[in-house]
C-alpha atoms as a PDB file:
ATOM      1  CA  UNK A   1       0.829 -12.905 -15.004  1.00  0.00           C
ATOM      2  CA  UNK A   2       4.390 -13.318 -13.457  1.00  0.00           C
ATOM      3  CA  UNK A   3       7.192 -10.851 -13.195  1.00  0.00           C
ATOM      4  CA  UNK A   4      10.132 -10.725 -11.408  1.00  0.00           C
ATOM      5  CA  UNK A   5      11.409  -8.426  -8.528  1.00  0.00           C
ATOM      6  CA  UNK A   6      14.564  -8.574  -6.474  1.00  0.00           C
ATOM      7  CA  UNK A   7      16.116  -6.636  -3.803  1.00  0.00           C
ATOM      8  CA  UNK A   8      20.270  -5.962  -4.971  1.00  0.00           C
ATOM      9  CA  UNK A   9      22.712  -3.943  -3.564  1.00  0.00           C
ATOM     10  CA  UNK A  10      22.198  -0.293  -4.564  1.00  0.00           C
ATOM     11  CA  UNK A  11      23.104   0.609  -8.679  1.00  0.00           C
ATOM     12  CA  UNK A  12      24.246   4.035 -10.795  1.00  0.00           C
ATOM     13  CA  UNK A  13      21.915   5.478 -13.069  1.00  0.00           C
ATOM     14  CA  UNK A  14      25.049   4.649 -15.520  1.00  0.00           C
ATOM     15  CA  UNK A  15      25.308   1.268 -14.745  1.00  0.00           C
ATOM     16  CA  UNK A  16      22.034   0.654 -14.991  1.00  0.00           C
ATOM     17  CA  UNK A  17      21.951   1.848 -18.503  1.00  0.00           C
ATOM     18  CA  UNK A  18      24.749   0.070 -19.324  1.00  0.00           C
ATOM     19  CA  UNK A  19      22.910  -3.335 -18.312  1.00  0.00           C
ATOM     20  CA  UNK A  20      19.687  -2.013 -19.731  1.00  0.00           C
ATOM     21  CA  UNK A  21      22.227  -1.696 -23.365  1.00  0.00           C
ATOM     22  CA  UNK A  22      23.697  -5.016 -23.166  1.00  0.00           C
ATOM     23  CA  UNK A  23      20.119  -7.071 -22.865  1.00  0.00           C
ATOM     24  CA  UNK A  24      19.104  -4.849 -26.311  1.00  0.00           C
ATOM     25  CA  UNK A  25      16.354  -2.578 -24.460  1.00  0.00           C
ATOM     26  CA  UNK A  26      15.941   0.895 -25.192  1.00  0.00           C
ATOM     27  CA  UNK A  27      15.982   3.075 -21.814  1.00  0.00           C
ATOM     28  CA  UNK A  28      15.850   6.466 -19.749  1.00  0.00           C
ATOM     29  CA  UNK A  29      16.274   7.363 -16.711  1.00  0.00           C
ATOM     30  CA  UNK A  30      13.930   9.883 -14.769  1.00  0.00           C
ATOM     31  CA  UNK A  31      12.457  10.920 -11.680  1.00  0.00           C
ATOM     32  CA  UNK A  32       8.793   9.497 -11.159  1.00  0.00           C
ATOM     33  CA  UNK A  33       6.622  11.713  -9.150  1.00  0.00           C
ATOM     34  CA  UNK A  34       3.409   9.928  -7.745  1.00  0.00           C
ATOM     35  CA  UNK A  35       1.054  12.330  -5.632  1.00  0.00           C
ATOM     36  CA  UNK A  36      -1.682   9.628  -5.810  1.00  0.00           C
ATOM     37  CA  UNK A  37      -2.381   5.945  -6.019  1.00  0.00           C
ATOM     38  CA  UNK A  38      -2.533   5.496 -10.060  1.00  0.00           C
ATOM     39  CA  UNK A  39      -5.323   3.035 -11.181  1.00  0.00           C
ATOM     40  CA  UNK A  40      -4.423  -0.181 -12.443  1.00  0.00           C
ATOM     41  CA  UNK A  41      -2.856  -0.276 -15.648  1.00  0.00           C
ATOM     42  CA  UNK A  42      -0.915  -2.479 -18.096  1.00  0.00           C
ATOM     43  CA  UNK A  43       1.279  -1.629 -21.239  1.00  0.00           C
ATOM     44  CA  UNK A  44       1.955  -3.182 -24.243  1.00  0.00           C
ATOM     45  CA  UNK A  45       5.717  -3.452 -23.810  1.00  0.00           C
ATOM     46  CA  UNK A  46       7.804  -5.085 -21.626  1.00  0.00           C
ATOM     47  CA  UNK A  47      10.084  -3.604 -19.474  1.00  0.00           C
ATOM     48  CA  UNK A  48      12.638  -3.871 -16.557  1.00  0.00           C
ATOM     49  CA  UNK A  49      13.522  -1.076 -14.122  1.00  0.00           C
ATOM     50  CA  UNK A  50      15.815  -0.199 -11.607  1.00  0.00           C
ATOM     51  CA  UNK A  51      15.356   2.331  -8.650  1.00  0.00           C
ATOM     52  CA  UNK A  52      18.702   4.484  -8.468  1.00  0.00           C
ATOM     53  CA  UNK A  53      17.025   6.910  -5.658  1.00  0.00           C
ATOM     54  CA  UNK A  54      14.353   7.233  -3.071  1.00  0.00           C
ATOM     55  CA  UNK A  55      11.537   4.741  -2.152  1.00  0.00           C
ATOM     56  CA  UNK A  56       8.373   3.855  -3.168  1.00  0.00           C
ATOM     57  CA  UNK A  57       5.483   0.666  -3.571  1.00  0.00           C
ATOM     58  CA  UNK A  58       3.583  -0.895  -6.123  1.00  0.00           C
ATOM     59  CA  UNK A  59       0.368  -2.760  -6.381  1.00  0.00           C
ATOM     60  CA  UNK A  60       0.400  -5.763  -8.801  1.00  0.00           C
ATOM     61  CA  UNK A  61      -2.711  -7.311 -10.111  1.00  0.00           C
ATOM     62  CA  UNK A  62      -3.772  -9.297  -7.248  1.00  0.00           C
ATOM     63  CA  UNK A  63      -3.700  -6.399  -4.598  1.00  0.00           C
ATOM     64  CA  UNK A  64      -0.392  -7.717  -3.117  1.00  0.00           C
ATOM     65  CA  UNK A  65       1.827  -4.322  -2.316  1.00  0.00           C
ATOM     66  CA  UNK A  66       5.478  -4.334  -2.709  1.00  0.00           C
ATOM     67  CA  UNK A  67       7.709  -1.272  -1.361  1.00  0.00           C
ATOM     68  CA  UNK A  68      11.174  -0.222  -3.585  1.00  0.00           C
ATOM     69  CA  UNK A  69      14.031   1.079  -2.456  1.00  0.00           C
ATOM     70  CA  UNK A  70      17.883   1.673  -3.982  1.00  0.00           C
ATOM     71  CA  UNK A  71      18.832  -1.546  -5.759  1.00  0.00           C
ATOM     72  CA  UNK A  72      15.402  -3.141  -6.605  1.00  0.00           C
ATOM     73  CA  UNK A  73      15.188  -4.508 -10.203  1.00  0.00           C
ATOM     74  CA  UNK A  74      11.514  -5.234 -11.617  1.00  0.00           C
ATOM     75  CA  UNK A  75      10.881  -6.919 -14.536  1.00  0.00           C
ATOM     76  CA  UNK A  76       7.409  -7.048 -15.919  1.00  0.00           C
ATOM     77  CA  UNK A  77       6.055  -8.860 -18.852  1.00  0.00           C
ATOM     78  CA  UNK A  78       3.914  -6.809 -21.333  1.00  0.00           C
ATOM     79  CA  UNK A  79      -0.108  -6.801 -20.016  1.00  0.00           C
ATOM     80  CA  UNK A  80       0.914  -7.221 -16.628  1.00  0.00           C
ATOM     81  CA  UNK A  81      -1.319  -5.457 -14.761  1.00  0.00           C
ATOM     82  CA  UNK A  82       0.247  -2.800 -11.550  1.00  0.00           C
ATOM     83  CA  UNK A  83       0.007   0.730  -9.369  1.00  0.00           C
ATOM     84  CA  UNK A  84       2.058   2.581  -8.540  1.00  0.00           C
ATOM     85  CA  UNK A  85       1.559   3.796  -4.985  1.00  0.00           C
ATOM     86  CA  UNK A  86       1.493   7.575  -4.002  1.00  0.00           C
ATOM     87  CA  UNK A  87       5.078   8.116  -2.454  1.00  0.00           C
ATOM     88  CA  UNK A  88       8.346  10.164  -2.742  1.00  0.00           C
ATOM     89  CA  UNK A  89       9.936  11.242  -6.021  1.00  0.00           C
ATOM     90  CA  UNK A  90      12.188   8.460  -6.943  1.00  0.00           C
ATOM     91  CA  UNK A  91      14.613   7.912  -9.633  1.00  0.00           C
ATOM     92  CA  UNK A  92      14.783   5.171 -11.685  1.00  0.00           C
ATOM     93  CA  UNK A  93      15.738   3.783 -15.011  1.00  0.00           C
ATOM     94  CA  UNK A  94      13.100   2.457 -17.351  1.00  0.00           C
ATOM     95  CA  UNK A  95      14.094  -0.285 -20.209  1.00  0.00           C
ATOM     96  CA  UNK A  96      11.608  -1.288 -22.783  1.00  0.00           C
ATOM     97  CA  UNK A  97      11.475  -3.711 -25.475  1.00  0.00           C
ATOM     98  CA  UNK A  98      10.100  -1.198 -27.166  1.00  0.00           C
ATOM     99  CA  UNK A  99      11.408   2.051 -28.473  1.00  0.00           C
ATOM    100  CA  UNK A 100       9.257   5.386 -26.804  1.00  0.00           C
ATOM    101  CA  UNK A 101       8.253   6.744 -30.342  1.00  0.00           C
ATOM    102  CA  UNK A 102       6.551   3.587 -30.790  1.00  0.00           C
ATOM    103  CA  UNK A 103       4.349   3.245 -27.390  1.00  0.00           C
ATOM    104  CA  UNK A 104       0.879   3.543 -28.216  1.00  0.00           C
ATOM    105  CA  UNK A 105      -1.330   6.107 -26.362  1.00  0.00           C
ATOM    106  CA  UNK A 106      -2.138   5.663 -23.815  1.00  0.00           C
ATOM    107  CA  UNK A 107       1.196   4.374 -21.954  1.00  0.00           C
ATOM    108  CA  UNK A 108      -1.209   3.537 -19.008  1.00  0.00           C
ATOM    109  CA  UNK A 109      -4.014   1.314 -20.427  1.00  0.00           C
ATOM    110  CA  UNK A 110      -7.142   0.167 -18.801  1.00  0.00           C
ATOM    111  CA  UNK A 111      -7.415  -3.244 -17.611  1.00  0.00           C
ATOM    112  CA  UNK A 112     -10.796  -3.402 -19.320  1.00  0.00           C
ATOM    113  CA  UNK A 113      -8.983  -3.243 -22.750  1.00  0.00           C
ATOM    114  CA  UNK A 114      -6.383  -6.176 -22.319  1.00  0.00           C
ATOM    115  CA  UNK A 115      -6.207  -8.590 -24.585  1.00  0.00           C
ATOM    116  CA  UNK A 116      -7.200 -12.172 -23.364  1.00  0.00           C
ATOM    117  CA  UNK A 117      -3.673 -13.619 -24.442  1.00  0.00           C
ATOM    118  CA  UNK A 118      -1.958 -11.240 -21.665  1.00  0.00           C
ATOM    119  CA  UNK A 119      -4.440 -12.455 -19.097  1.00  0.00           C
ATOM    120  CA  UNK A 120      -2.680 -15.882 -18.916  1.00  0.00           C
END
């Protein structure tokens, strides 16, 4: 499953949001504290995110590791299967196509449960 990652010039938690408004997603901005390597996971939304502060890495579903830093934008399909590496808080803004009321539990879902069609 694809997604896309770039490397920009560093962004404000505001504008951020602001660009996160314009493409119709619904957002928030927080700090994400990872003390150890999460498991693999997927959600059922899709989602783009910008690191504001600090750095970081991910693992994406076929084990290659990719470190963040100020200005990185990620956007991942829903199903698409990632880590996120133990690390330094970091801040970043989270958009979803999806409002948060309406995630289902858990936000971190086995890869055991994901539905063929997100496997393409």
């Amino acid at each position: 499953m694809e997604y896309k990652f770039n490397q920009g010039a560093p962004i404000t938690e505001e504008a951020a949001l602001e660009l996160a408004a314009d493409m119709g997603f619904h957002s928030l901005a927080f700090d994400l504290v990872v003390d150890e390597d999460e498991p693999m996971h997927w959600h059922d939304f899709s989602s783009v995110s910008w690191v504001i502060e600090g750095t970081g890495a991910f693992r994406d579903g076929d084990g290659n590791v990719t470190e963040v830093s100020p200005g990185c934008r990620l956007d991942a399909p829903a199903g698409w299967l990632h880590a996120n590496l133990a690390g330094p808080p970091l801040r970043f803004v989270l958009a979803t196509d999806v409002a948060g009321e309406d995630w289902t539990m858990p936000i971190n879902k086995d890869p055991a449960d994901r539905p063929e069609h997100f496997a393409a």
